[in-house]
C-alpha atoms as a PDB file:
ATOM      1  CA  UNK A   1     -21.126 -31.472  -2.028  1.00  0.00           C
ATOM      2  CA  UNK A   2     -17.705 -32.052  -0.884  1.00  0.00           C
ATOM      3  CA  UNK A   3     -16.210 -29.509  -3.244  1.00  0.00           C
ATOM      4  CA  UNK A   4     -18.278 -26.567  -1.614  1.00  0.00           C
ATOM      5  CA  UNK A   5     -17.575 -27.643   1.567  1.00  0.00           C
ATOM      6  CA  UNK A   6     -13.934 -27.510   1.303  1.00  0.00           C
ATOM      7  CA  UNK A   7     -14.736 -24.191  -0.770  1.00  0.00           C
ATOM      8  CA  UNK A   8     -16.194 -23.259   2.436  1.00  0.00           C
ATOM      9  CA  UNK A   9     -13.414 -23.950   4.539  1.00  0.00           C
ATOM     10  CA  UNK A  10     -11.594 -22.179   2.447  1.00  0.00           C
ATOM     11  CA  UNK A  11     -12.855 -18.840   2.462  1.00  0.00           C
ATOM     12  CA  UNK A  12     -13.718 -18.843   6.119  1.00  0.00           C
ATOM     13  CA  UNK A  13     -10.165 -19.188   6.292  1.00  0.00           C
ATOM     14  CA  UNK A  14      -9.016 -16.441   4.047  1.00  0.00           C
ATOM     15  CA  UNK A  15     -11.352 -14.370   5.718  1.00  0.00           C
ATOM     16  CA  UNK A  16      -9.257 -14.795   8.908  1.00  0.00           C
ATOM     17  CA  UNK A  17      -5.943 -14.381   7.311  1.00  0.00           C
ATOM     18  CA  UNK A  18      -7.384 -11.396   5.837  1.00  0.00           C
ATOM     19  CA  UNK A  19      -8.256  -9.732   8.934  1.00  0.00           C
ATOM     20  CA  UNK A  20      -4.307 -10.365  10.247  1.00  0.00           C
ATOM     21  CA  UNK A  21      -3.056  -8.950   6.614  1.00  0.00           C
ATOM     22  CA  UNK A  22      -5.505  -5.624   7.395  1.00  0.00           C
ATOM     23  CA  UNK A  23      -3.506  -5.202  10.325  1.00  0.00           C
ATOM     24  CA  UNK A  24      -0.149  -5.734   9.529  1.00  0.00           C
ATOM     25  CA  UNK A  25      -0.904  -3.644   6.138  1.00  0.00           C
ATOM     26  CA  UNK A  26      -1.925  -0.616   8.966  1.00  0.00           C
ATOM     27  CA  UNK A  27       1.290  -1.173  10.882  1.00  0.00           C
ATOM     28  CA  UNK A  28       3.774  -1.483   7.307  1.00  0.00           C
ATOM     29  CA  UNK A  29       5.822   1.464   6.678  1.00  0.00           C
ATOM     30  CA  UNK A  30       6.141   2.300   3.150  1.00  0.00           C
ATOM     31  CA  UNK A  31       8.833   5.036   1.680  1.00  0.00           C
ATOM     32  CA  UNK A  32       8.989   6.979  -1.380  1.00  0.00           C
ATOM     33  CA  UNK A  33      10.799   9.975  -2.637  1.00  0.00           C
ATOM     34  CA  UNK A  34      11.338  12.196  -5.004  1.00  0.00           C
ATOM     35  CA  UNK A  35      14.102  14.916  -6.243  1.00  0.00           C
ATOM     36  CA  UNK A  36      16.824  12.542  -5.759  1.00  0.00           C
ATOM     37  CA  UNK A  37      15.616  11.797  -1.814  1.00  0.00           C
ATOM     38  CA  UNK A  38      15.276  15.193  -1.302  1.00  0.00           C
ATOM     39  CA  UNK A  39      11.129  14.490  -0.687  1.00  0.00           C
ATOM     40  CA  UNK A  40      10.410  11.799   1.107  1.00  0.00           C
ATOM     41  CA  UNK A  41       7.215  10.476   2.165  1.00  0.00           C
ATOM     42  CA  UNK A  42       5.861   7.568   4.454  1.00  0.00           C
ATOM     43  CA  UNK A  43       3.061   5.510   3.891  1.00  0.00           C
ATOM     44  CA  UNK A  44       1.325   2.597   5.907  1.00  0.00           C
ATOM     45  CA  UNK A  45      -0.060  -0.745   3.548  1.00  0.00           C
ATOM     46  CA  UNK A  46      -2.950   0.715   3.057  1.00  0.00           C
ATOM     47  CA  UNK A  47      -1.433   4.113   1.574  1.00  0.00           C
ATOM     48  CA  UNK A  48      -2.393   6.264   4.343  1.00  0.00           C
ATOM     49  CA  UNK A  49       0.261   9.488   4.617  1.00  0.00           C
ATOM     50  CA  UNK A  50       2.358   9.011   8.165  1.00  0.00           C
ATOM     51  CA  UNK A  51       5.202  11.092   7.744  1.00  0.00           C
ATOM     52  CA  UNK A  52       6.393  14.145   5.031  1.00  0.00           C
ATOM     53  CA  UNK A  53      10.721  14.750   5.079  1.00  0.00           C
ATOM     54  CA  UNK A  54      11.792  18.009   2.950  1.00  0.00           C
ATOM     55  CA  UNK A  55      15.054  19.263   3.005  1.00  0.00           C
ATOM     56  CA  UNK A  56      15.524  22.414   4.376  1.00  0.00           C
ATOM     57  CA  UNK A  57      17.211  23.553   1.248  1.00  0.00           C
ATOM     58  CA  UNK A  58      13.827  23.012  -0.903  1.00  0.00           C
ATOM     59  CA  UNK A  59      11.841  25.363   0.945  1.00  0.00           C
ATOM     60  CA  UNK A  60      12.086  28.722  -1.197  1.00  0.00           C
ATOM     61  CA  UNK A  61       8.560  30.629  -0.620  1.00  0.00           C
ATOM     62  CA  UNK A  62       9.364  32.166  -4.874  1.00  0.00           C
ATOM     63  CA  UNK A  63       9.362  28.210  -5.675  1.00  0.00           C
ATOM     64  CA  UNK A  64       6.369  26.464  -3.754  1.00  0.00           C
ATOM     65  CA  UNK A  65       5.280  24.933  -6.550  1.00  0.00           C
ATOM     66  CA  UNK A  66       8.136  22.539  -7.262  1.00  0.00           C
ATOM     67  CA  UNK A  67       8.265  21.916  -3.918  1.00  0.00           C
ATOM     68  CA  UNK A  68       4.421  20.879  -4.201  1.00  0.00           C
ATOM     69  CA  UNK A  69       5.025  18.811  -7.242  1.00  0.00           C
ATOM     70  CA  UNK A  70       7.966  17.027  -5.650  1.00  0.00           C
ATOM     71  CA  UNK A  71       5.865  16.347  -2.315  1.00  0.00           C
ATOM     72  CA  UNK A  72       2.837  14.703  -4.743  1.00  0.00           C
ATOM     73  CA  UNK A  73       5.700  12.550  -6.054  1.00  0.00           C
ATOM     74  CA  UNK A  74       6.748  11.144  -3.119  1.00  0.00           C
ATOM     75  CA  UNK A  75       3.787  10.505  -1.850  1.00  0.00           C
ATOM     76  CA  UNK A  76       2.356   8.572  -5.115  1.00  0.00           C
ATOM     77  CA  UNK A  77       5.933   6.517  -5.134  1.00  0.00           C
ATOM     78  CA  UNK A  78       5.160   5.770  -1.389  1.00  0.00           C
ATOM     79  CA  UNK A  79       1.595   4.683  -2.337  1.00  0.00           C
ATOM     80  CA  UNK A  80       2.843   2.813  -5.387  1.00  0.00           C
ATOM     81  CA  UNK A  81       5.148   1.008  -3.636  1.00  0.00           C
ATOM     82  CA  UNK A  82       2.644   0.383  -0.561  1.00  0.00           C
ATOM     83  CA  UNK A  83      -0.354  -0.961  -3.061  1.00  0.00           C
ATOM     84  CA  UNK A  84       2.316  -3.150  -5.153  1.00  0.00           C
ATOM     85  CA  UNK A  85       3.494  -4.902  -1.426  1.00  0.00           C
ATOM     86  CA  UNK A  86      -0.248  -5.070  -0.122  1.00  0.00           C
ATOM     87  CA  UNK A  87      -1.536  -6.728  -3.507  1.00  0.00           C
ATOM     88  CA  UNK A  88       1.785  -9.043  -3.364  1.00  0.00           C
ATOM     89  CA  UNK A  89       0.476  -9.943   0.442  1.00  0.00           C
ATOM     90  CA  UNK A  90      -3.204 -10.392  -0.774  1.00  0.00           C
ATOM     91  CA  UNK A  91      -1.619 -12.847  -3.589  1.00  0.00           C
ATOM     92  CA  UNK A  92       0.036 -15.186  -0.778  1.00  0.00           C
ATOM     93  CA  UNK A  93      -3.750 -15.127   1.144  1.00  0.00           C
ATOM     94  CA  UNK A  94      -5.908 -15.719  -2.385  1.00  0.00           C
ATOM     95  CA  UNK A  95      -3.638 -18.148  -4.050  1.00  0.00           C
ATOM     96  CA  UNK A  96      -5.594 -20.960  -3.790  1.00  0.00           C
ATOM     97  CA  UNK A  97      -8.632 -19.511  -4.742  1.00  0.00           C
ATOM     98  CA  UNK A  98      -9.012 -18.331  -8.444  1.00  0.00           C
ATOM     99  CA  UNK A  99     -10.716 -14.868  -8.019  1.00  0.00           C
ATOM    100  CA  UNK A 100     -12.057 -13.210 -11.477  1.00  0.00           C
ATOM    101  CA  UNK A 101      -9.842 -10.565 -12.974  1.00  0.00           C
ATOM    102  CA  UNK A 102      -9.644  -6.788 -11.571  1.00  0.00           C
ATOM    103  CA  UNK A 103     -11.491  -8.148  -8.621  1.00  0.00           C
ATOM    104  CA  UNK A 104      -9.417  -6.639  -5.314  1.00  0.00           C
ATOM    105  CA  UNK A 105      -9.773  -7.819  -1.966  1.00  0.00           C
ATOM    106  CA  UNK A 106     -10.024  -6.705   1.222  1.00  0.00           C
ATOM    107  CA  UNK A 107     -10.188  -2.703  -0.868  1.00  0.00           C
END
């Protein structure tokens, strides 16, 4: 009976550290880019778009669609590099408890 209790204790207290690491993921700012920084896109922890930077020089109405395929990349490196840093957080919380494999937490 000891075991689960300190199981217990445990959890209730990853729950609580989980709850900070929600916030701070909604307050992180993560960038990405594309076309040699000429996209660049801004993502919280939780990969939630928050800001979009083209340069002026990509916008060429006879090209949209490379402009549309650089703005996807960005974004997905942004959200890469957002998911990578929030499941590297989430690793610090669950260390300690041995969760089964593909299983994500708090998403």
């Amino acid at each position: 009976m000891k075991n689960i209790g300190q199981m217990m204790q445990k959890v209730q207290e990853m729950q609580a550290r989980m709850g900070e690491l929600q916030q701070k993921l909604a307050d992180m700012s993560v960038a990405g880019a594309a076309g040699g920084g000429m996209v660049n896109a801004t993502v919280n922890g939780k990969g939630e778009l928050r800001g979009l930077k083209i340069d002026p020089s990509l916008i060429n109405p006879s090209d949209k669609e490379m402009l549309e395929d650089l703005i996807v990349a960005a974004v997905n490196d942004a959200r890469g590099k957002a998911e990578a840093t929030a499941q590297a957080e989430m690793g610090k919380i669950t260390g300690g408890l041995p969760l089964p494999p593909g299983f994500k937490l708090p998403f």
